[in-house]
C-alpha atoms as a PDB file:
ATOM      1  CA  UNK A   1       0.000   0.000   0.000  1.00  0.00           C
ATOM      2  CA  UNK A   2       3.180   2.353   0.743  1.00  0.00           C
ATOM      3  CA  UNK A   3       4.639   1.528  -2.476  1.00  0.00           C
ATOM      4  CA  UNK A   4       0.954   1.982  -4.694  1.00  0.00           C
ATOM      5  CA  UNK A   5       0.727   5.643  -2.402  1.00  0.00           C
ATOM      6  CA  UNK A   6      -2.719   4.514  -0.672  1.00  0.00           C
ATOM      7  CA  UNK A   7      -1.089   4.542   2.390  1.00  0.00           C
ATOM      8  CA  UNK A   8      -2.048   7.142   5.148  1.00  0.00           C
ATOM      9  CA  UNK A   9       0.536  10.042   4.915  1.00  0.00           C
ATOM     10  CA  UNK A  10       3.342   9.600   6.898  1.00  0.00           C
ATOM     11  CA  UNK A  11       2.718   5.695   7.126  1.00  0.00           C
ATOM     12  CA  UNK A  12       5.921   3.556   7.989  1.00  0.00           C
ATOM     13  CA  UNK A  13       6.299   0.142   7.098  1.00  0.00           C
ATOM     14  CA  UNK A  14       5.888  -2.386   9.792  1.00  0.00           C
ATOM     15  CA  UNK A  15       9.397  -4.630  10.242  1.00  0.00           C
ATOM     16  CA  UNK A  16       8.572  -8.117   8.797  1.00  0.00           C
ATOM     17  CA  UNK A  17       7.544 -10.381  11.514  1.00  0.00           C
ATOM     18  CA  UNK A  18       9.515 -13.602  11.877  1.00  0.00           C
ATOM     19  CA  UNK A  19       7.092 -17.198  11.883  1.00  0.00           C
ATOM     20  CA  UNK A  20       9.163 -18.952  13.594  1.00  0.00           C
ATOM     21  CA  UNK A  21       9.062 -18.309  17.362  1.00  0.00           C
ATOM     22  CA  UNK A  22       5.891 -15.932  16.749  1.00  0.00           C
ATOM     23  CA  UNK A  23       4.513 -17.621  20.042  1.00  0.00           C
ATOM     24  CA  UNK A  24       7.906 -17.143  22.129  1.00  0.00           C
ATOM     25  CA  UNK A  25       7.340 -13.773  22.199  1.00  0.00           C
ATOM     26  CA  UNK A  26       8.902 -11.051  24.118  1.00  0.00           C
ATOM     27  CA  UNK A  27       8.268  -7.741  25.708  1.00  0.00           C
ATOM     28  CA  UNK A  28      10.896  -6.457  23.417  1.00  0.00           C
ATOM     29  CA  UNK A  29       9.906  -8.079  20.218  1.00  0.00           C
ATOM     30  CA  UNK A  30       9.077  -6.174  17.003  1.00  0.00           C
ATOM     31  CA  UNK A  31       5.561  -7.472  16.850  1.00  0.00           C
ATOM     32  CA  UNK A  32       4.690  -4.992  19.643  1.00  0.00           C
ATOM     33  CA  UNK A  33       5.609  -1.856  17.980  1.00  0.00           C
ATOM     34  CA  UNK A  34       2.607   0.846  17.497  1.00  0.00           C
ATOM     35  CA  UNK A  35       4.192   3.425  15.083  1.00  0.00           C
ATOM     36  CA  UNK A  36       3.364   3.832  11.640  1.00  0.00           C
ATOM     37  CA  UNK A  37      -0.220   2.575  12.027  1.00  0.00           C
ATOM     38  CA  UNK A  38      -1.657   6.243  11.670  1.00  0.00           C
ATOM     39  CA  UNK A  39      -3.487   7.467  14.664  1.00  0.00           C
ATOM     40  CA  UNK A  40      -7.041   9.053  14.626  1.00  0.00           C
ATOM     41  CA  UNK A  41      -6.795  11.497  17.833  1.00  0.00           C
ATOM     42  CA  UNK A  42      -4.408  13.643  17.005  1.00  0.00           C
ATOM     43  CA  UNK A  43      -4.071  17.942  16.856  1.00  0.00           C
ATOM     44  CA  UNK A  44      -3.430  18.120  13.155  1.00  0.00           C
ATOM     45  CA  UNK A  45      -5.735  15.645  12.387  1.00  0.00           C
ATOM     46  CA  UNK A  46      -3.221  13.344  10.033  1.00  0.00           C
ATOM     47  CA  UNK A  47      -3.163  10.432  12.243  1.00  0.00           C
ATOM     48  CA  UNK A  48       0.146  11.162  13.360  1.00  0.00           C
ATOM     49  CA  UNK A  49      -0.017  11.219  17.248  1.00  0.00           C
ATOM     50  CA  UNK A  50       0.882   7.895  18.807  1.00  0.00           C
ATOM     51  CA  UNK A  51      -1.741   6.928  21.534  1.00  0.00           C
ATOM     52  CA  UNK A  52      -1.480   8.623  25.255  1.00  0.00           C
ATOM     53  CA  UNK A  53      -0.548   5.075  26.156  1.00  0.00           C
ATOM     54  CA  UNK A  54       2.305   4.767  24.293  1.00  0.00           C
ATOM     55  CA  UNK A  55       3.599   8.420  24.184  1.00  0.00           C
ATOM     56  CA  UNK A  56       2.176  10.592  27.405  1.00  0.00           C
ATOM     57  CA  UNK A  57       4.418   9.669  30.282  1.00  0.00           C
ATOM     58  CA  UNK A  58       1.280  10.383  33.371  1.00  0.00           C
ATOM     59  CA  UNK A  59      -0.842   8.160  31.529  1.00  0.00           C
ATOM     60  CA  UNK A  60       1.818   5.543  31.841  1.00  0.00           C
ATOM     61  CA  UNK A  61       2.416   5.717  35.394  1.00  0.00           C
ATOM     62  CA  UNK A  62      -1.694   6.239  35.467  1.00  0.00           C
ATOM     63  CA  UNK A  63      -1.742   3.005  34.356  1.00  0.00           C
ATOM     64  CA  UNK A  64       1.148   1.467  36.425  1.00  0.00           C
ATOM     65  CA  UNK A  65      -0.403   2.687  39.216  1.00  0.00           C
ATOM     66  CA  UNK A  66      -3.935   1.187  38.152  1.00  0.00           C
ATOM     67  CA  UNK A  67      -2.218  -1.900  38.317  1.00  0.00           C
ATOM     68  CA  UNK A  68      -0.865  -1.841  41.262  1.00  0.00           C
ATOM     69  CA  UNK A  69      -3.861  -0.724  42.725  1.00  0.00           C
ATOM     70  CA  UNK A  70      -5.435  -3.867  41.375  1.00  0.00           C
ATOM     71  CA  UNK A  71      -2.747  -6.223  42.408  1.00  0.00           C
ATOM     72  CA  UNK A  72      -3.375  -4.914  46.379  1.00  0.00           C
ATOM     73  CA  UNK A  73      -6.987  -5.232  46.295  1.00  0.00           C
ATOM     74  CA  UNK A  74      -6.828  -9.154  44.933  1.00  0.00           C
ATOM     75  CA  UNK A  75      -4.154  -9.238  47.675  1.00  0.00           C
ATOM     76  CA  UNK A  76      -6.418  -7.608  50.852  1.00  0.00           C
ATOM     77  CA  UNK A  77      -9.175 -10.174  49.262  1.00  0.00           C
ATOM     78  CA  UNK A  78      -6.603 -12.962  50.138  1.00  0.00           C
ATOM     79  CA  UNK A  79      -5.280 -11.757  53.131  1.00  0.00           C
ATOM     80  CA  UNK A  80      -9.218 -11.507  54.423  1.00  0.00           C
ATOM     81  CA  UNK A  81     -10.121 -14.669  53.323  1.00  0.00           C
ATOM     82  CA  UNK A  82      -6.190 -16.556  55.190  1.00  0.00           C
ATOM     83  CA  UNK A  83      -7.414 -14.497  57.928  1.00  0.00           C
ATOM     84  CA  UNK A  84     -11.447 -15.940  58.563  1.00  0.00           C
ATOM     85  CA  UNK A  85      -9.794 -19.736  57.318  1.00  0.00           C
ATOM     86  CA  UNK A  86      -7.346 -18.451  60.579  1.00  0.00           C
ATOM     87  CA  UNK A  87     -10.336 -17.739  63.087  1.00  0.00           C
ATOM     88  CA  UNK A  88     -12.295 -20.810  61.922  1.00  0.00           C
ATOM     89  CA  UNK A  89      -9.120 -22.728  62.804  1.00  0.00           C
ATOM     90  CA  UNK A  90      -8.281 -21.383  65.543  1.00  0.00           C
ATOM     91  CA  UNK A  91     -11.701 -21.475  66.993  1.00  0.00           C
ATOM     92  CA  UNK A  92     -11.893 -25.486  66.524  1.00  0.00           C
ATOM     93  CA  UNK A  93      -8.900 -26.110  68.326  1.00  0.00           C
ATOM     94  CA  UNK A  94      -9.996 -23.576  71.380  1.00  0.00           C
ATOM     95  CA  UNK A  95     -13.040 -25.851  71.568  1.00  0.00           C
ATOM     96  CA  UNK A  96     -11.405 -29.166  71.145  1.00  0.00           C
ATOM     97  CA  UNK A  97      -8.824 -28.101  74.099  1.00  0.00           C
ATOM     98  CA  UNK A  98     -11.347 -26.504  76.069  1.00  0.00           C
ATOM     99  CA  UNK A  99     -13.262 -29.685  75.684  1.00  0.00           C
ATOM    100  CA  UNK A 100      -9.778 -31.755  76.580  1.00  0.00           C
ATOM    101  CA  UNK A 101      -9.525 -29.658  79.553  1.00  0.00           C
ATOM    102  CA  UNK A 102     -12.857 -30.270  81.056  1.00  0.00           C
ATOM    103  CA  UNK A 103     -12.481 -34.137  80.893  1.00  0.00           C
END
């Protein structure tokens, strides 16, 4: 489409993707790259702009921090549920000692 000029303007060519070990990919690998794609919300309105995501550096650590957010409440959910498996526990072996005790 580059070559034939029915590309978007500005368009870049995507680096050919390697089939073998397409499913051992990597953070790092080219199959990730965003750029060239041509972008809709963008100031000059030629598809230019590369995604907050990928180029706004708050939205980033917005995100990071979403994440992290998550990751504490799945681990508070966990820690709540150890703790009531805990009290269950520790309230069947009160009873079975108290119950040793008075025998």
């Amino acid at each position: 489409i580059i070559r034939q000029n029915k590309a978007p303007r500005n368009a870049i060519a995507p680096v050919k993707i390697e089939m073998e070990g397409l499913f051992d990919l990597d953070v790092d690998d080219d199959i990730w790259l965003d750029i060239g794609l041509g972008y809709d919300d963008d100031d000059e309105g030629d598809g230019s702009a590369p995604p907050l995501w990928l180029s706004n550096d708050d939205v980033r650590a917005g995100i990071h921090a979403m994440l992290d957010r998550d990751r504490c409440l799945e681990e508070c959910k966990r820690l709540l549920d150890e703790r009531s498996a805990m009290q269950e526990w520790f309230s069947e072996e009160w009873k079975v000692v108290t119950m040793a005790m008075q025998d």
